[in-house]
C-alpha atoms as a PDB file:
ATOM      1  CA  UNK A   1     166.216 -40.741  35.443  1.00  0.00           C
ATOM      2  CA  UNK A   2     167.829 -42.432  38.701  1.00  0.00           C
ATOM      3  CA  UNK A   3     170.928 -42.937  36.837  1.00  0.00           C
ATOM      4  CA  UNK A   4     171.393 -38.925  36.452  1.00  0.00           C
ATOM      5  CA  UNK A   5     169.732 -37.370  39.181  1.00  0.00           C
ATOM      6  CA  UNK A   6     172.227 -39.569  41.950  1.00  0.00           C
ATOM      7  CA  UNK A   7     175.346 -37.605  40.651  1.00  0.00           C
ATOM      8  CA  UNK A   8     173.018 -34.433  41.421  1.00  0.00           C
ATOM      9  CA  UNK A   9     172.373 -35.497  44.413  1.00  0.00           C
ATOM     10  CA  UNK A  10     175.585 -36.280  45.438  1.00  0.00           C
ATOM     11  CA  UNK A  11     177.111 -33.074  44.499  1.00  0.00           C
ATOM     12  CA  UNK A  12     174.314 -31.215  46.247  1.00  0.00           C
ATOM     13  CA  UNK A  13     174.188 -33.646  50.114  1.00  0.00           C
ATOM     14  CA  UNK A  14     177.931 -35.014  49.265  1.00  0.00           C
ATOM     15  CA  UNK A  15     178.362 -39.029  49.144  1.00  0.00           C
ATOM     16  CA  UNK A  16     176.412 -41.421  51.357  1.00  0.00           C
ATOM     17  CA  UNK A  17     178.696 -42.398  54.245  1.00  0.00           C
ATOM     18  CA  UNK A  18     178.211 -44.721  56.641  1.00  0.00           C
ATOM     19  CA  UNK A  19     178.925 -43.518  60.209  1.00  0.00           C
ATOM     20  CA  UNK A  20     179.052 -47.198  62.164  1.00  0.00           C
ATOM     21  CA  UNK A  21     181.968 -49.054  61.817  1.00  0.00           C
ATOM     22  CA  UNK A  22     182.145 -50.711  65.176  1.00  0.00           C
ATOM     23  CA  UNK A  23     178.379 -50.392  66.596  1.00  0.00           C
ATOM     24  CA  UNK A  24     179.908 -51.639  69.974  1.00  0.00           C
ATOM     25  CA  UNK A  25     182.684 -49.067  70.622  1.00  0.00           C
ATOM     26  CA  UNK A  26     180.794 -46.415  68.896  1.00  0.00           C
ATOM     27  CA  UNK A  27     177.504 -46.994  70.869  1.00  0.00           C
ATOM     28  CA  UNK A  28     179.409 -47.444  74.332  1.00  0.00           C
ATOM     29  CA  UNK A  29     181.305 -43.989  73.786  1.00  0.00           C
ATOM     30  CA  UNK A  30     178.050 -42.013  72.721  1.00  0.00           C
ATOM     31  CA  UNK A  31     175.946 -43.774  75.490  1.00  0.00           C
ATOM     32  CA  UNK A  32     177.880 -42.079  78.161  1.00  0.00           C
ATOM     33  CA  UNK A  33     177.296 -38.496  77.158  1.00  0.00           C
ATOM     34  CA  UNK A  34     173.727 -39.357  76.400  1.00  0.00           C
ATOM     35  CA  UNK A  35     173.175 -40.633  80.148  1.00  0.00           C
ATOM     36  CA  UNK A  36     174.774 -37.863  81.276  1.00  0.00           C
ATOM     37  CA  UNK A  37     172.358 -35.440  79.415  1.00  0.00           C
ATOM     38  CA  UNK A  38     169.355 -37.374  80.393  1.00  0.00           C
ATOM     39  CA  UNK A  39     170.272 -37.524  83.822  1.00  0.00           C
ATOM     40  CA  UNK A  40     169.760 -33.522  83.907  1.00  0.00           C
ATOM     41  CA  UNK A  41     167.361 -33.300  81.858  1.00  0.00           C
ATOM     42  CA  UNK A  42     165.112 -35.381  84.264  1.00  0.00           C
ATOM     43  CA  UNK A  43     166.541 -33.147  87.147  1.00  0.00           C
ATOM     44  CA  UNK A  44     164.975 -30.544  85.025  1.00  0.00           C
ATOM     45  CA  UNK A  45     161.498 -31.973  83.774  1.00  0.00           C
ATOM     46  CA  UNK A  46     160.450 -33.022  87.488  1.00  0.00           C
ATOM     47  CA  UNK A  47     161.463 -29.499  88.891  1.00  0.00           C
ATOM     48  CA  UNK A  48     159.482 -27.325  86.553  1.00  0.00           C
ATOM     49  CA  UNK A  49     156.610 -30.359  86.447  1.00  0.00           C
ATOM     50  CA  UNK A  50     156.316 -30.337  90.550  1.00  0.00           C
ATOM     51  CA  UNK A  51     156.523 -26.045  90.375  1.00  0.00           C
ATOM     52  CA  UNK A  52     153.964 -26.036  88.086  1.00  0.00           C
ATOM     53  CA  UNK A  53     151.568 -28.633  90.056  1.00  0.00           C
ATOM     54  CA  UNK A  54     152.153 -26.198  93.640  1.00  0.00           C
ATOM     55  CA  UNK A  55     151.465 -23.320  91.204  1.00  0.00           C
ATOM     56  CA  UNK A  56     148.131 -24.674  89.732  1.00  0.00           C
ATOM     57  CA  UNK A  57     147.399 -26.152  93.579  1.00  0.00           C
ATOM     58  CA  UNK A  58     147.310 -22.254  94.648  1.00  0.00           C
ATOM     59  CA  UNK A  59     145.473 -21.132  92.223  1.00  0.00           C
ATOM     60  CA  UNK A  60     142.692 -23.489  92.273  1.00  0.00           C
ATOM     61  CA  UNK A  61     142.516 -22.962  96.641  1.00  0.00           C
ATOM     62  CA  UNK A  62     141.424 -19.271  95.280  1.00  0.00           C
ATOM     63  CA  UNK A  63     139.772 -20.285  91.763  1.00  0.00           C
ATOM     64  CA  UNK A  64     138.225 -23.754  91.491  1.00  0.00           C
ATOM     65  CA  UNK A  65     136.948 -23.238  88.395  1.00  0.00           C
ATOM     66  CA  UNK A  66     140.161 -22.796  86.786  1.00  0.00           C
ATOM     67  CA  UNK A  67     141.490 -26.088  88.035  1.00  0.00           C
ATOM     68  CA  UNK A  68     141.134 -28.182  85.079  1.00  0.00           C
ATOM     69  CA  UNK A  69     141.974 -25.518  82.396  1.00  0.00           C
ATOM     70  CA  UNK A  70     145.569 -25.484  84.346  1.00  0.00           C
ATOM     71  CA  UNK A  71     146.217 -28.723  84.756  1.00  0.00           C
ATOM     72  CA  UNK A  72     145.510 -29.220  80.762  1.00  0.00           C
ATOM     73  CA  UNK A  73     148.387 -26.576  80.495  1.00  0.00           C
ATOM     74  CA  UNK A  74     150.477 -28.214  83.098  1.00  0.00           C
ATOM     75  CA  UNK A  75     149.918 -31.460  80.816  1.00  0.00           C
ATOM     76  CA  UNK A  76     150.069 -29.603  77.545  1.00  0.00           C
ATOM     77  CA  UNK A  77     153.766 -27.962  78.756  1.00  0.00           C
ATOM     78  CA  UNK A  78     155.127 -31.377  79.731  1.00  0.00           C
ATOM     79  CA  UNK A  79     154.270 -32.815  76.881  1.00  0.00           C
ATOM     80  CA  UNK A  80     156.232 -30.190  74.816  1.00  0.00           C
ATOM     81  CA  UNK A  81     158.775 -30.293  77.521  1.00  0.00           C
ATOM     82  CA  UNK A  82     159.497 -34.519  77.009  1.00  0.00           C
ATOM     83  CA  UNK A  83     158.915 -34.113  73.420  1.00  0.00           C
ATOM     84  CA  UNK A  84     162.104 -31.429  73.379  1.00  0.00           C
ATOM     85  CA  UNK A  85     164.218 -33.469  75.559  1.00  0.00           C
ATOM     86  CA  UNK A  86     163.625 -36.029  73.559  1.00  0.00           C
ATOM     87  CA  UNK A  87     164.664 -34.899  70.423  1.00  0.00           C
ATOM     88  CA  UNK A  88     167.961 -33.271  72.218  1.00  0.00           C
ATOM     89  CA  UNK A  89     168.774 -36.744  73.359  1.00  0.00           C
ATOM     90  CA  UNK A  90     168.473 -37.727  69.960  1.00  0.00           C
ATOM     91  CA  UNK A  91     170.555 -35.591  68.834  1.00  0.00           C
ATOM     92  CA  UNK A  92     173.444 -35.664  71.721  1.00  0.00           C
ATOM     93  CA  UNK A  93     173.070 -39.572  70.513  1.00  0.00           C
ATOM     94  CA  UNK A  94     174.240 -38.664  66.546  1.00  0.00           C
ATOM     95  CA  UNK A  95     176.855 -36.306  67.526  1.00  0.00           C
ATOM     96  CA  UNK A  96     178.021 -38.838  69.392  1.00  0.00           C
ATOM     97  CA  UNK A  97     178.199 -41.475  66.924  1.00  0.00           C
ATOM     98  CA  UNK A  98     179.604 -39.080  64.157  1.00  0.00           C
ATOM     99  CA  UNK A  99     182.263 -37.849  67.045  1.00  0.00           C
ATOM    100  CA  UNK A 100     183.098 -41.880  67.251  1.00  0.00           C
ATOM    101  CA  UNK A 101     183.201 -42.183  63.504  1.00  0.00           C
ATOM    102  CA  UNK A 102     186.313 -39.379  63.035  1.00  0.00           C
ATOM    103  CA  UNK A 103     188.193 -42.042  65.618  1.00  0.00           C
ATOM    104  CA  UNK A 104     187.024 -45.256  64.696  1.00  0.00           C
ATOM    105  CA  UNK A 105     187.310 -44.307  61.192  1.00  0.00           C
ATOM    106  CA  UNK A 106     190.556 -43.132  61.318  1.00  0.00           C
ATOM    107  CA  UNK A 107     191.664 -46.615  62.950  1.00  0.00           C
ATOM    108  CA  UNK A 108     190.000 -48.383  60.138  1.00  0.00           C
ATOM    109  CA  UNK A 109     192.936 -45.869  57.448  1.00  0.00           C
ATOM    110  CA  UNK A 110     195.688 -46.798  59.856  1.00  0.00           C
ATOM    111  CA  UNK A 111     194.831 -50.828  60.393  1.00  0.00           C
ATOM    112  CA  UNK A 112     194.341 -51.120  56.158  1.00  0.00           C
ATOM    113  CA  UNK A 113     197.931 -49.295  55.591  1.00  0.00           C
ATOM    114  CA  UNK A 114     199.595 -51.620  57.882  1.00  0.00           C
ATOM    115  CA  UNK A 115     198.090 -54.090  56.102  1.00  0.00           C
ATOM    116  CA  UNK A 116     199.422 -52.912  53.122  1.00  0.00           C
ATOM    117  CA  UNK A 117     202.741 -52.334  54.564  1.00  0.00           C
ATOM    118  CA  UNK A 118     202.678 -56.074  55.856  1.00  0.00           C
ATOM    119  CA  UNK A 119     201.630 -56.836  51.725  1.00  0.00           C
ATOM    120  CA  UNK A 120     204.711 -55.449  50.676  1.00  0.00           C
ATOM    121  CA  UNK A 121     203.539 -51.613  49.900  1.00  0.00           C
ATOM    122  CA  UNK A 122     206.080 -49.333  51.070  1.00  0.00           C
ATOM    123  CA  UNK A 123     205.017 -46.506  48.759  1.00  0.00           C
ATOM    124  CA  UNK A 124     201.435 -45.473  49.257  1.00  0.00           C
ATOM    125  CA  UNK A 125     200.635 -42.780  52.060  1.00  0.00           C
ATOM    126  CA  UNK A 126     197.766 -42.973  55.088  1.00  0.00           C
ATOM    127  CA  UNK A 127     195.352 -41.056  53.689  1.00  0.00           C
ATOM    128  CA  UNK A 128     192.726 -39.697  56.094  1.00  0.00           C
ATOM    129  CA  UNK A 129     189.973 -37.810  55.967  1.00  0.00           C
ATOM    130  CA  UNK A 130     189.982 -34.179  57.426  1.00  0.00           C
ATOM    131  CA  UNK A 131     187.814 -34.070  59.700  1.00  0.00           C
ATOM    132  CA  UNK A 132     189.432 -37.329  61.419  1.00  0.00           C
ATOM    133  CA  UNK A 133     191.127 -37.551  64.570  1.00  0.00           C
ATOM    134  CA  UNK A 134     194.635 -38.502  64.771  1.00  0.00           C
ATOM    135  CA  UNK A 135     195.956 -36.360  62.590  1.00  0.00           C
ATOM    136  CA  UNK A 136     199.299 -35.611  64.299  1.00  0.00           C
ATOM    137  CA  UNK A 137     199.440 -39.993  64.397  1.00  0.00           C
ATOM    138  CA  UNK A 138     198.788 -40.316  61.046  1.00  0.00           C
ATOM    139  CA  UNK A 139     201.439 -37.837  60.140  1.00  0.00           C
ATOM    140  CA  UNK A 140     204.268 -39.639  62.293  1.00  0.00           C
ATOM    141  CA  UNK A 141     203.137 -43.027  60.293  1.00  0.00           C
ATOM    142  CA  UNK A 142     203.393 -41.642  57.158  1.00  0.00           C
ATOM    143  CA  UNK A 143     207.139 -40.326  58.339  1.00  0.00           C
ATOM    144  CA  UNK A 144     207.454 -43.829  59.403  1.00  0.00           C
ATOM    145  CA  UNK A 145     206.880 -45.214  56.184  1.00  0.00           C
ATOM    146  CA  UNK A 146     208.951 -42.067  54.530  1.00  0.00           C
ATOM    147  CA  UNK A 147     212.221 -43.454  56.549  1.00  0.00           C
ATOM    148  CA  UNK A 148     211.528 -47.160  55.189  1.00  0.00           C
ATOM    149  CA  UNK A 149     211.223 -45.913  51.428  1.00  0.00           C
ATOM    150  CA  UNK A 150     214.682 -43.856  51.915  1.00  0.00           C
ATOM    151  CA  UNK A 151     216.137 -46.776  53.597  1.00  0.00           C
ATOM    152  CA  UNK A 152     215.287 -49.184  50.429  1.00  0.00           C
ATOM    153  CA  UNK A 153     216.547 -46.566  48.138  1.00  0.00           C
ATOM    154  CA  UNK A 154     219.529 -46.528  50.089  1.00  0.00           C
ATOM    155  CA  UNK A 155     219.653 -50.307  49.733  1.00  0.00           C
ATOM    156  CA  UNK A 156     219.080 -50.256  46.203  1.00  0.00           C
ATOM    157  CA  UNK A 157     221.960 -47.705  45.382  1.00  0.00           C
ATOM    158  CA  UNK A 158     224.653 -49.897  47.343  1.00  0.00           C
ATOM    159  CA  UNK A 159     223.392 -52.531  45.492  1.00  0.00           C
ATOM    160  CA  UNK A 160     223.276 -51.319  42.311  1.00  0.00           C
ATOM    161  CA  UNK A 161     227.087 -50.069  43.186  1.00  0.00           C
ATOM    162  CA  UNK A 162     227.806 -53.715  44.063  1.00  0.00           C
ATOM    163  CA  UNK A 163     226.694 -55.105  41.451  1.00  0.00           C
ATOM    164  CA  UNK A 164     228.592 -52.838  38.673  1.00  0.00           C
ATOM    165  CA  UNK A 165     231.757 -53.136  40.428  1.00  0.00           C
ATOM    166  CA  UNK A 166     231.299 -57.381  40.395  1.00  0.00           C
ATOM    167  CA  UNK A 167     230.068 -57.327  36.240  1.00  0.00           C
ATOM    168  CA  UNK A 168     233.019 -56.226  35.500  1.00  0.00           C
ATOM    169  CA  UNK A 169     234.954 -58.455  38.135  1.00  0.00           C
ATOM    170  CA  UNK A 170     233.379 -61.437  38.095  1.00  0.00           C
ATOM    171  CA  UNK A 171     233.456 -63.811  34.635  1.00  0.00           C
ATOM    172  CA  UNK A 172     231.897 -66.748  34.376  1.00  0.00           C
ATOM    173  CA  UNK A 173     232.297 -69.563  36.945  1.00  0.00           C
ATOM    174  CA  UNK A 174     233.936 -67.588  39.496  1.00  0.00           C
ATOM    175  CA  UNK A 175     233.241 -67.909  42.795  1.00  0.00           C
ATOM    176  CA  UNK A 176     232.135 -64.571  43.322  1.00  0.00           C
ATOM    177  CA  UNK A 177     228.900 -65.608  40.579  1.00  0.00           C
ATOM    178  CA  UNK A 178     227.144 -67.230  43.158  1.00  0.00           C
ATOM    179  CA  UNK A 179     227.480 -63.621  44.998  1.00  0.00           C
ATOM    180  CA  UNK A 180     226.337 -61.441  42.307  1.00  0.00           C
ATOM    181  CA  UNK A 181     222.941 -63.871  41.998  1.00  0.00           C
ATOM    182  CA  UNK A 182     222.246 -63.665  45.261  1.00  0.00           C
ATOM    183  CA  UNK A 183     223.089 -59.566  45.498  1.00  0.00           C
ATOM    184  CA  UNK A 184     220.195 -59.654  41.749  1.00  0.00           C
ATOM    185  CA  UNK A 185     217.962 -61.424  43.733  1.00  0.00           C
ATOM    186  CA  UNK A 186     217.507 -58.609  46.984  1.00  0.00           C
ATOM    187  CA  UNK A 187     218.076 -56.692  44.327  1.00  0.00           C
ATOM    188  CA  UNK A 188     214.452 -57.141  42.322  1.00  0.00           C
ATOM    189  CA  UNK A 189     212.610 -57.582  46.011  1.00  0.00           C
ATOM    190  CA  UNK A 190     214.066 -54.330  47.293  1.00  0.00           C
ATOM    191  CA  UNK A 191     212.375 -52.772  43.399  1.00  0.00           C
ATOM    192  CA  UNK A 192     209.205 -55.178  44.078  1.00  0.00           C
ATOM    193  CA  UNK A 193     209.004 -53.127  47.372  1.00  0.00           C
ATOM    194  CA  UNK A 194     208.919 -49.687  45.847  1.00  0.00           C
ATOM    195  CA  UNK A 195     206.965 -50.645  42.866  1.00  0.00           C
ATOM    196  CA  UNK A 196     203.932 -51.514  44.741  1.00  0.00           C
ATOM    197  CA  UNK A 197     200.980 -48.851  45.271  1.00  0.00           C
ATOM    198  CA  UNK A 198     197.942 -49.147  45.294  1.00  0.00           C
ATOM    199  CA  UNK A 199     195.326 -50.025  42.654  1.00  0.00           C
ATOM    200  CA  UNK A 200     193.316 -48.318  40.924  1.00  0.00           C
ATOM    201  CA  UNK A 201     189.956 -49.341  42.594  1.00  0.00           C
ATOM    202  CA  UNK A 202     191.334 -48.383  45.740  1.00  0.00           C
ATOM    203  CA  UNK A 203     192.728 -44.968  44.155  1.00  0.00           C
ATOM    204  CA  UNK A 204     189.181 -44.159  43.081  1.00  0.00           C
ATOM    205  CA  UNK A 205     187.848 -45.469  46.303  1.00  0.00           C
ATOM    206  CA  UNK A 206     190.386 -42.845  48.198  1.00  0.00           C
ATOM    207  CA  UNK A 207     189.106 -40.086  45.689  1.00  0.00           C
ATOM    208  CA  UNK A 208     185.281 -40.889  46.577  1.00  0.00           C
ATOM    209  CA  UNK A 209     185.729 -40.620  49.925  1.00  0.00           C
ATOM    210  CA  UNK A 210     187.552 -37.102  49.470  1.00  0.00           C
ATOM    211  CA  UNK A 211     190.621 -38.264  52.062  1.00  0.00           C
ATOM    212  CA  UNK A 212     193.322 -36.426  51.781  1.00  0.00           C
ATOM    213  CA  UNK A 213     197.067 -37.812  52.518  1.00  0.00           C
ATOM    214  CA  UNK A 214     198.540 -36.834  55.926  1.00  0.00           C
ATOM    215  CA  UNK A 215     201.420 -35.176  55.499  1.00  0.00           C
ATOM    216  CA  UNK A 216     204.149 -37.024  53.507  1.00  0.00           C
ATOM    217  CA  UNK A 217     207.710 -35.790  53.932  1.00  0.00           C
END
């Protein structure tokens, strides 16, 4: 039953994500708004508490008996009043953190496809997601990386020129041999360069995650 209702539920809420990466950073940057908010909602809270207590102070100089039924409201309201502010605080505190999570999350793309560049992958794009920040970054990379593949195609033509001029040239034992090996050999690692992509784990990882490449000239 589990096994069929998660695809269900996944369709219906979309995929379980998780929004800390770097609880540090994250918590820092969504700390300061929170503060902020708290700060004025206190402001706020001890205004309307000490006009309520002078209003119920009147009253009861005129009506004793209604002393205690308006100090139960005056306690009822800031109840409801700490309860609200509260829950906003809450929730300034998960904006925050899902603010941090477009940033810190779009680091994580950019730090794994230098990674991969430093592997030897030349070929596969920064993928982000679309509601990540950096977009405008994560195109110039992927231009970067663009300008590298053209360069190593470049590469590879002049040496695949080279090397048909010297088959023809070059017979056995010349001194030119020694040439042509080494001109084969940058030969397959400029091709090992442009073969590489990634796998397909990581392809359907990419695909869960719905990213979508950056633009790719």
């Amino acid at each position: 039953m589990a096994s069929t209702s998660r695809p269900l539920l996944e369709r219906l809420f979309g995929r379980r994500r998780s929004y800390v990466f770097e609880w540090r950073y994250q918590l820092r940057s969504s700390m300061l708004p929170v503060i902020s908010v708290a700060l004025l909602l206190v402001l706020f809270i001890v205004t309307v508490h000490l006009g309520n207590a002078e209003a119920t102070r009147r009253v009861a100089q005129s009506a004793p008996n209604l002393k205690l039924l308006l100090e139960g409201q005056d306690r009822a309201q800031l109840f409801l009043i700490l309860c609200a502010a509260g829950i906003y605080l809450l929730a300034v505190l998960i904006l925050g953190l899902i603010d941090s999570h477009r940033t810190i999350g779009a680091l994580h793309h950019v730090e794994r496809r230098l990674e991969g560049l430093r592997e030897g992958d030349w070929t596969s794009p920064l993928t982000l997601r679309r509601s990540d920040n950096f977009q405008e970054f994560g195109e110039t990379v992927n231009e970067a990386i663009s300008f590298l593949r053209a360069g190593v195609e470049e590469d590879l033509a002049a040496l695949d020129e080279a090397l048909e001029r010297l088959e023809g040239a070059v017979s056995p034992g010349h001194p030119l041999g020694e040439t042509r090996r080494i001109l084969t050999a940058l030969r397959a690692r400029k091709q090992k360069l442009l073969a590489r992509g990634p796998s397909a784990g990581e392809h359907a990882s990419r695909t869960e995650r719905q990213t979508v490449p950056v633009g790719l000239s």
